[in-house]
Each structure stands twice: as structure tokens, then as C-alpha cells.
Protein backbone atom coordinates (compact mmCIF):
# COMPACT_ATOMS: atom_id res chain seq x y z
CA UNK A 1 0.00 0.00 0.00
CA UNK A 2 1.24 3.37 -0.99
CA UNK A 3 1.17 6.72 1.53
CA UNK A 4 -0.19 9.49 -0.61
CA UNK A 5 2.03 11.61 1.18
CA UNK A 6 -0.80 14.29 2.41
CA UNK A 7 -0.97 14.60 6.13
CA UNK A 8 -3.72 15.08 8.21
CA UNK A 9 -2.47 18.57 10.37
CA UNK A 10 -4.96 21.58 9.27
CA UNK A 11 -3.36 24.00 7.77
CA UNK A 12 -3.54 27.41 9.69
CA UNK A 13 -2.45 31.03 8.26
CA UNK A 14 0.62 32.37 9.75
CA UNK A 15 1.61 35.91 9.99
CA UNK A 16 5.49 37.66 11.09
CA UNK A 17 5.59 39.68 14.02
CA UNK A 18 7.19 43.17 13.05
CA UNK A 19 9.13 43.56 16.51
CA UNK A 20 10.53 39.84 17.32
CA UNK A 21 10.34 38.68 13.83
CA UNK A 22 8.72 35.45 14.71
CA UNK A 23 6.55 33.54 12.83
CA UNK A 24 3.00 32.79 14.84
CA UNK A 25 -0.76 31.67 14.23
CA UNK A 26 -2.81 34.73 12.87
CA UNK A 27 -4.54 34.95 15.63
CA UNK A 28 -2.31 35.49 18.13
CA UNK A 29 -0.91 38.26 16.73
CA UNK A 30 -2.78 42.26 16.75
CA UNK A 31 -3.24 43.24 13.43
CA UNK A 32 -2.25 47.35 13.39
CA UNK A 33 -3.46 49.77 10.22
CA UNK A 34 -2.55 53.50 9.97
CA UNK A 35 -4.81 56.19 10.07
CA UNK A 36 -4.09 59.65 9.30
CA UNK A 37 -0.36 58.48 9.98
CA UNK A 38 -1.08 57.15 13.31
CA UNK A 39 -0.77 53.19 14.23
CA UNK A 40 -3.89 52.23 15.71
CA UNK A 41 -4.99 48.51 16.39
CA UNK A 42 -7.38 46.45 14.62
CA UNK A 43 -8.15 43.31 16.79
CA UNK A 44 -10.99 42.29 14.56
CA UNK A 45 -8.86 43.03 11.25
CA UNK A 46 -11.96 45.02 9.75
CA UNK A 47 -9.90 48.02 8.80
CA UNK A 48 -8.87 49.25 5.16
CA UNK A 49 -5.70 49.25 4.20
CA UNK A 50 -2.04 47.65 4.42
CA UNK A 51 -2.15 46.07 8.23
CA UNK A 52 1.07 44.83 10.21
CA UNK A 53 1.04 41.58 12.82
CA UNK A 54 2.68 42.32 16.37
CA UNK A 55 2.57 40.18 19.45
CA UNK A 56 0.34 41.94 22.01
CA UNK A 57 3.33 42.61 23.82
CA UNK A 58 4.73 46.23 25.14
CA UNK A 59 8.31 44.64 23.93
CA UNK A 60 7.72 43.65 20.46
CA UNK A 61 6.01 47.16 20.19
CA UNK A 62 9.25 48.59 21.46
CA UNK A 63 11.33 46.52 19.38
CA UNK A 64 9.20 47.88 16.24
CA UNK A 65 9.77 51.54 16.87
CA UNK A 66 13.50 50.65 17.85
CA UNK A 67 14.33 48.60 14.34
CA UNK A 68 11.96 51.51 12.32
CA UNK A 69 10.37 48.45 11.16
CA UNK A 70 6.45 49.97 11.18
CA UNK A 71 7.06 52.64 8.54
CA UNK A 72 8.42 49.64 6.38
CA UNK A 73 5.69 47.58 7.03
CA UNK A 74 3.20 50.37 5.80
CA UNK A 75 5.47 51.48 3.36
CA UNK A 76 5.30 55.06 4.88
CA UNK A 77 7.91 58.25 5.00
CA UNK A 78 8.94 59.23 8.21
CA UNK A 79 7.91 58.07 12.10
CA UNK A 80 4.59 56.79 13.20
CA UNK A 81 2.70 57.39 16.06
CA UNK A 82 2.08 54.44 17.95
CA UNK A 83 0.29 55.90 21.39
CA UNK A 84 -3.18 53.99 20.44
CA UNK A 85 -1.50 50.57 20.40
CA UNK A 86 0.46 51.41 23.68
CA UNK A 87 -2.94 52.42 25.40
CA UNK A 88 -3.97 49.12 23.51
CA UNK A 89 -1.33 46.90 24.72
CA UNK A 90 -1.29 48.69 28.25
CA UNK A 91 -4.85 46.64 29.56
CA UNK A 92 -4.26 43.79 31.37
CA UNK A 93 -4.90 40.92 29.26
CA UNK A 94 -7.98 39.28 29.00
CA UNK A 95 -9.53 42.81 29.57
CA UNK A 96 -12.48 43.83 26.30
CA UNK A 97 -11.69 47.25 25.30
CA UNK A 98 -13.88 49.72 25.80
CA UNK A 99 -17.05 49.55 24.21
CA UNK A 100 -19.04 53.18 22.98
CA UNK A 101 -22.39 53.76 24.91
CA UNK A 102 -25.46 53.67 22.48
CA UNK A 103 -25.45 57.55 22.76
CA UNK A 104 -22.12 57.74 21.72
CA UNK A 105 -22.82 55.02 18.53
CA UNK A 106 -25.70 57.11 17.40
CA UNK A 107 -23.88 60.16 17.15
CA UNK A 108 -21.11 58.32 14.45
């Protein structure tokens, strides 16, 4: 009997963090987009354009900013602000982020 060499392990995307440079599943990293040249997170991965993987770790996200590496990944001139993904990555884990009151949703 012949193997028909396929294996039986699910297949899973991967993504590269841009601070470590590790490979990990898709989702455990936080996806991050730019807005108005400002690095903001996207933990559902809903928003337009180019978006960069990073552990959810304060370290990687120093490591980024350290090795210029986010401007690359967005292919962007000059320094990003990153102050929405340190407020992001600042929670404790396991913590939802804040969600807008229904006054606050109608007025968008």
C-alpha cells in the first residue's frame, strides 16, 4: 500500500511579528493599520488598508519603533505614532476594550 504523502495537520495562516520577527498563528498576533499616519490597532482586522502583525506585547512594540520596522511595514515616510496601540497593549490581558455607549454610537 502506498502513503499518498498528504498529512492530516490543518493548515492554519501564519503571519510575522514586526518587533521579534517570529513567525506565529494569525490569531495570536494584533493586526495594526494606519490612520491619518497614526498606528492604531485592529483586533478584529476590519480596517482598510495595508495592516502589520505584532505580538500583544509592550516589547515587540518597542522593538518595532526601535528597528523603524512599522514605517516599512506600511510602506510610509517618516515616524509613526504608535500611542493607540500602547494604550492598547497597556490593559491587562484578557480585559475587552472599551465599548461606545449607544449615545455615543448614534452620534457616528
Amino acid at each position: 500500500m502506498k502513503a499518498s504523502g498528504r498529512t492530516h495537520a490543518q493548515a492554519f495562516p501564519e503571519r510575522t511579528c514586526v518587533g521579534c520577527r517570529t513567525r506565529a498563528a494569525k490569531g495570536d498576533l494584533l493586526r495594526i493599520a494606519v490612520i491619518e499616519g497614526e498606528c492604531v490597532p485592529d483586533p478584529r482586522g476590519t480596517l482598510p488598508g495595508r495592516g502589520a502583525y505584532l505580538h500583544p506585547a509592550p516589547a515587540c512594540l518597542d522593538l518595532a519603533v526601535r528597528r523603524r520596522a512599522l514605517p516599512r511595514a506600511f510602506r510610509e515616510r517618516g515616524p509613526l505614532g504608535t500611542d493607540a496601540v500602547r494604550a492598547f497593549l497597556g490593559r491587562p490581558a484578557g480585559e475587552a476594550p472599551p465599548r461606545a455607549s449607544r449615545g455615543e454610537q448614534a452620534q457616528r
